[in-house]
PDB file of N, CA and C in Angstrom:
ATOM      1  N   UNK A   1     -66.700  15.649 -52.082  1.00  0.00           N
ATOM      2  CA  UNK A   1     -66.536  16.660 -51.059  1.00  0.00           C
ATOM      3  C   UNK A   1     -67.362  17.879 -51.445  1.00  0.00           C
ATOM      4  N   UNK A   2     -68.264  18.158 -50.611  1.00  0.00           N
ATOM      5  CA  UNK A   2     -68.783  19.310 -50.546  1.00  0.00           C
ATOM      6  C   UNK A   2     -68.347  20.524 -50.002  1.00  0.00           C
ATOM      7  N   UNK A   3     -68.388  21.773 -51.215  1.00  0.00           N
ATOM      8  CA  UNK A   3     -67.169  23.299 -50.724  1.00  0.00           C
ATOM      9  C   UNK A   3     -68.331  24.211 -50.421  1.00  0.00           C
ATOM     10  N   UNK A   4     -68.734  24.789 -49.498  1.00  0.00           N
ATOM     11  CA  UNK A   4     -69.652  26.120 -49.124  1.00  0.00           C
ATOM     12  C   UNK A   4     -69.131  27.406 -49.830  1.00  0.00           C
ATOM     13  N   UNK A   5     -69.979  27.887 -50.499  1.00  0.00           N
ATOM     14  CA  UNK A   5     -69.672  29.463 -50.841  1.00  0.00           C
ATOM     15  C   UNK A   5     -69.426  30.250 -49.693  1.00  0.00           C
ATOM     16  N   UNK A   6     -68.660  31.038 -49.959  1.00  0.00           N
ATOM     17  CA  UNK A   6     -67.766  32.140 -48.960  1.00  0.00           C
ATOM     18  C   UNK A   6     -67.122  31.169 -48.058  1.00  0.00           C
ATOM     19  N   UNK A   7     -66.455  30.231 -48.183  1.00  0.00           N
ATOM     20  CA  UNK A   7     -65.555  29.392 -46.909  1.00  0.00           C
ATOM     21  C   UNK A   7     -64.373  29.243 -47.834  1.00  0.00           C
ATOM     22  N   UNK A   8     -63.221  29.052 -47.181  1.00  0.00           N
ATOM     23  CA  UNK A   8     -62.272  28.619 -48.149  1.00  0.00           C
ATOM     24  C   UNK A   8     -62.452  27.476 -48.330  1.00  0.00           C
ATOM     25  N   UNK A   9     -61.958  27.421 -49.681  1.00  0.00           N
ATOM     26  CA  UNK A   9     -61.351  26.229 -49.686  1.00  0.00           C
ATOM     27  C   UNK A   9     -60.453  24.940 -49.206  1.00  0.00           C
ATOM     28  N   UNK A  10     -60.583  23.602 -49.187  1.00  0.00           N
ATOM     29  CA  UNK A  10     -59.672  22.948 -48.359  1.00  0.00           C
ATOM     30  C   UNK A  10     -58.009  23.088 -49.124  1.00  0.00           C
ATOM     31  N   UNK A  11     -57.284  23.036 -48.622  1.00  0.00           N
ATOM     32  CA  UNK A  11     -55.469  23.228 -48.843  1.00  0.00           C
ATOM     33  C   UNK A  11     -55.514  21.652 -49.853  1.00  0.00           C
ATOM     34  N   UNK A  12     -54.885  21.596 -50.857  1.00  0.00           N
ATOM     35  CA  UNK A  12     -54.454  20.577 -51.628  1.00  0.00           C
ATOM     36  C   UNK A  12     -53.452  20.709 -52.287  1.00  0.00           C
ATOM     37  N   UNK A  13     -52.311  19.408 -52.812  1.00  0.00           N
ATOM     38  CA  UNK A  13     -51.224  19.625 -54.115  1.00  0.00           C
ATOM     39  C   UNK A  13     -51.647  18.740 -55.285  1.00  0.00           C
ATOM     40  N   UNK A  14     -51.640  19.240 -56.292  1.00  0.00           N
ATOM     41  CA  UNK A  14     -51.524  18.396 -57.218  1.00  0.00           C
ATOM     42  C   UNK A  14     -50.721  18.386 -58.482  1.00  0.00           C
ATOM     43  N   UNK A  15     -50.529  17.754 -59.322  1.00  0.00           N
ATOM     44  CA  UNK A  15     -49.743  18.232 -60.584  1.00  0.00           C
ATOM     45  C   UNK A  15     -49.973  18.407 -61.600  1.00  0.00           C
ATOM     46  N   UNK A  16     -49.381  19.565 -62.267  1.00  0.00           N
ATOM     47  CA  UNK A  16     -50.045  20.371 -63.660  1.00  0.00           C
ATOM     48  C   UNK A  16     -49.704  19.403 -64.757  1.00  0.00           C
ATOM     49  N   UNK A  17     -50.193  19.559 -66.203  1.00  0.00           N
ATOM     50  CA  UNK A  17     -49.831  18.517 -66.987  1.00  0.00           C
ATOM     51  C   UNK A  17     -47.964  18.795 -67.396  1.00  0.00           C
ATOM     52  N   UNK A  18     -47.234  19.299 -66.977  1.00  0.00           N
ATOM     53  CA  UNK A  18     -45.791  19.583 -66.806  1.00  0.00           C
ATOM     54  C   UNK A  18     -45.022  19.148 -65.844  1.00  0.00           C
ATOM     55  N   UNK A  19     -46.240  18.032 -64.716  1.00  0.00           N
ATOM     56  CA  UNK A  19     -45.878  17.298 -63.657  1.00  0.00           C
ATOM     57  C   UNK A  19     -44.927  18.174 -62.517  1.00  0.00           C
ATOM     58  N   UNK A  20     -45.707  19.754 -62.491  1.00  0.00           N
ATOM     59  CA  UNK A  20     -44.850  20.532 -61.638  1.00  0.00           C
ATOM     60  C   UNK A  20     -46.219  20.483 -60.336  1.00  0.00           C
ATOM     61  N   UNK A  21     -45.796  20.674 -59.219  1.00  0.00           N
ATOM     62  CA  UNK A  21     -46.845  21.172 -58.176  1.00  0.00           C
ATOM     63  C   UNK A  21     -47.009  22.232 -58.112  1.00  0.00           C
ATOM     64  N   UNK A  22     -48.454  22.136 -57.997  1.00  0.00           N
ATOM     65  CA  UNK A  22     -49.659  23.045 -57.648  1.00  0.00           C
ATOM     66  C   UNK A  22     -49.944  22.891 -55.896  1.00  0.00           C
ATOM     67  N   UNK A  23     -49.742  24.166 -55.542  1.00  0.00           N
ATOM     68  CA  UNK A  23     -49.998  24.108 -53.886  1.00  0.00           C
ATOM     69  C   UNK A  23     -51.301  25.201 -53.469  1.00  0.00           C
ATOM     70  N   UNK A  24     -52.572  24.479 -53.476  1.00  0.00           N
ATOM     71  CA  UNK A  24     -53.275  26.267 -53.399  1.00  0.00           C
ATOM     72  C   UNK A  24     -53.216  27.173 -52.111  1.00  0.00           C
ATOM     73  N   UNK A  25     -52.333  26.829 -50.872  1.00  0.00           N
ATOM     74  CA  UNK A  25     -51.946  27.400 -50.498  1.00  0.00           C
ATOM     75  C   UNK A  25     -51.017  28.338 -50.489  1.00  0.00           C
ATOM     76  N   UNK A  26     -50.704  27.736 -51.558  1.00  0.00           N
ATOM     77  CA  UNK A  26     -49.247  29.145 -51.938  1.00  0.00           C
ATOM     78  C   UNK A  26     -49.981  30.330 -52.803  1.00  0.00           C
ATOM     79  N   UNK A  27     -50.973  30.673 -53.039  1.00  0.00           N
ATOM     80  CA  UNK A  27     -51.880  31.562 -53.746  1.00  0.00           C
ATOM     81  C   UNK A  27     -52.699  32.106 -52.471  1.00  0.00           C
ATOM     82  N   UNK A  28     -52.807  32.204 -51.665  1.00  0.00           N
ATOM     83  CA  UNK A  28     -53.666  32.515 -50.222  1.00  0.00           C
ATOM     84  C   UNK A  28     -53.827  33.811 -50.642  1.00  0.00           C
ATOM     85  N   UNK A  29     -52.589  34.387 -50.843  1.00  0.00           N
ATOM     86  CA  UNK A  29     -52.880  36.449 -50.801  1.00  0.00           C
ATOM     87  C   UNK A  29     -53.395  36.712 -52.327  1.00  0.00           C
ATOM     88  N   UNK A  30     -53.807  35.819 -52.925  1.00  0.00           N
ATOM     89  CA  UNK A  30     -53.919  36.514 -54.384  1.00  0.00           C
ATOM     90  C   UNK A  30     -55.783  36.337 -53.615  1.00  0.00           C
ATOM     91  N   UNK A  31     -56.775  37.549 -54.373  1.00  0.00           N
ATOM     92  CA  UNK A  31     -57.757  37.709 -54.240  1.00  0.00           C
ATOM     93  C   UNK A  31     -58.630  36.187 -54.916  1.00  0.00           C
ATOM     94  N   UNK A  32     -58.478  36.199 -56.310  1.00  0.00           N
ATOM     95  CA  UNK A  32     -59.126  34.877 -57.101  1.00  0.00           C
ATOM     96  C   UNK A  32     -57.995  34.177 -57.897  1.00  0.00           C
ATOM     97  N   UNK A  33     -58.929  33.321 -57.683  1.00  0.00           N
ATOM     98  CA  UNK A  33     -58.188  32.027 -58.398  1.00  0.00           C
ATOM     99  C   UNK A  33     -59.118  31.306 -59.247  1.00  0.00           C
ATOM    100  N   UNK A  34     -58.442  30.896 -60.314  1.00  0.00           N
ATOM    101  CA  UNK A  34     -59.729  30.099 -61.267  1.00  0.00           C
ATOM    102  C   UNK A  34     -58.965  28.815 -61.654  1.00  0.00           C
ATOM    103  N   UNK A  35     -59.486  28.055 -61.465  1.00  0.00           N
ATOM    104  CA  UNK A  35     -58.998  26.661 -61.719  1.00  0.00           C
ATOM    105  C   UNK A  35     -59.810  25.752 -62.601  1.00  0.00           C
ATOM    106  N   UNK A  36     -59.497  24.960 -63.307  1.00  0.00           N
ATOM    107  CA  UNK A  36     -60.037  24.320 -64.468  1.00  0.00           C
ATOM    108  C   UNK A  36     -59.543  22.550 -63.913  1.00  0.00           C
ATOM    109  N   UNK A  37     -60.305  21.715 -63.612  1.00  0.00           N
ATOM    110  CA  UNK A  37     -60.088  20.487 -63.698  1.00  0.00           C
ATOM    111  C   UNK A  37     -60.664  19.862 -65.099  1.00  0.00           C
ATOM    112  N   UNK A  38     -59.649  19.432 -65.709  1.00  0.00           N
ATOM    113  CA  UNK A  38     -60.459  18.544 -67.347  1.00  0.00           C
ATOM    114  C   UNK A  38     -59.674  17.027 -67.354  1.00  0.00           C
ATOM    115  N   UNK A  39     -61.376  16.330 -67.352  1.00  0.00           N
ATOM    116  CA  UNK A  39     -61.025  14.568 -66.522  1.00  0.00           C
ATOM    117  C   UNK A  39     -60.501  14.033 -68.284  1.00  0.00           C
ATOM    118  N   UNK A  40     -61.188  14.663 -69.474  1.00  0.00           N
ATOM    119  CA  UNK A  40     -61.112  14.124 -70.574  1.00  0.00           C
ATOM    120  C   UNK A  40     -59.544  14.509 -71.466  1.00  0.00           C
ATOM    121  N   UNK A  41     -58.563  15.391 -71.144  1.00  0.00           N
ATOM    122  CA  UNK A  41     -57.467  15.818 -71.837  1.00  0.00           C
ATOM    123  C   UNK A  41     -56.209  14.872 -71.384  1.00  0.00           C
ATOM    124  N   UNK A  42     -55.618  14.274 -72.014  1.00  0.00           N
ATOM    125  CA  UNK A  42     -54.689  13.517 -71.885  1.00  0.00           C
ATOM    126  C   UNK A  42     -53.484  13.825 -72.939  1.00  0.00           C
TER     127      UNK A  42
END
């Protein structure tokens, strides 16, 4: 999937390694967000 600079982002959930959800819609009013996907940490 391709994301355009200055567009939002698409809405997704997923789960943290504490198997809690992550909603990035529930962060909408915060200005930034920094997110880290790591495919290699297990």
């Amino acid at each position: 999937m391709k994301i355009e600079m200055n567009k939002a982002a698409p809405d997704f959930t997923i789960l943290d390694w504490q198997e809690n959800e992550f909603t990035l819609s529930s962060y909408r009013s915060q200005n930034n967000i920094f997110l880290v996907f790591n495919r290699g940490f297990v």
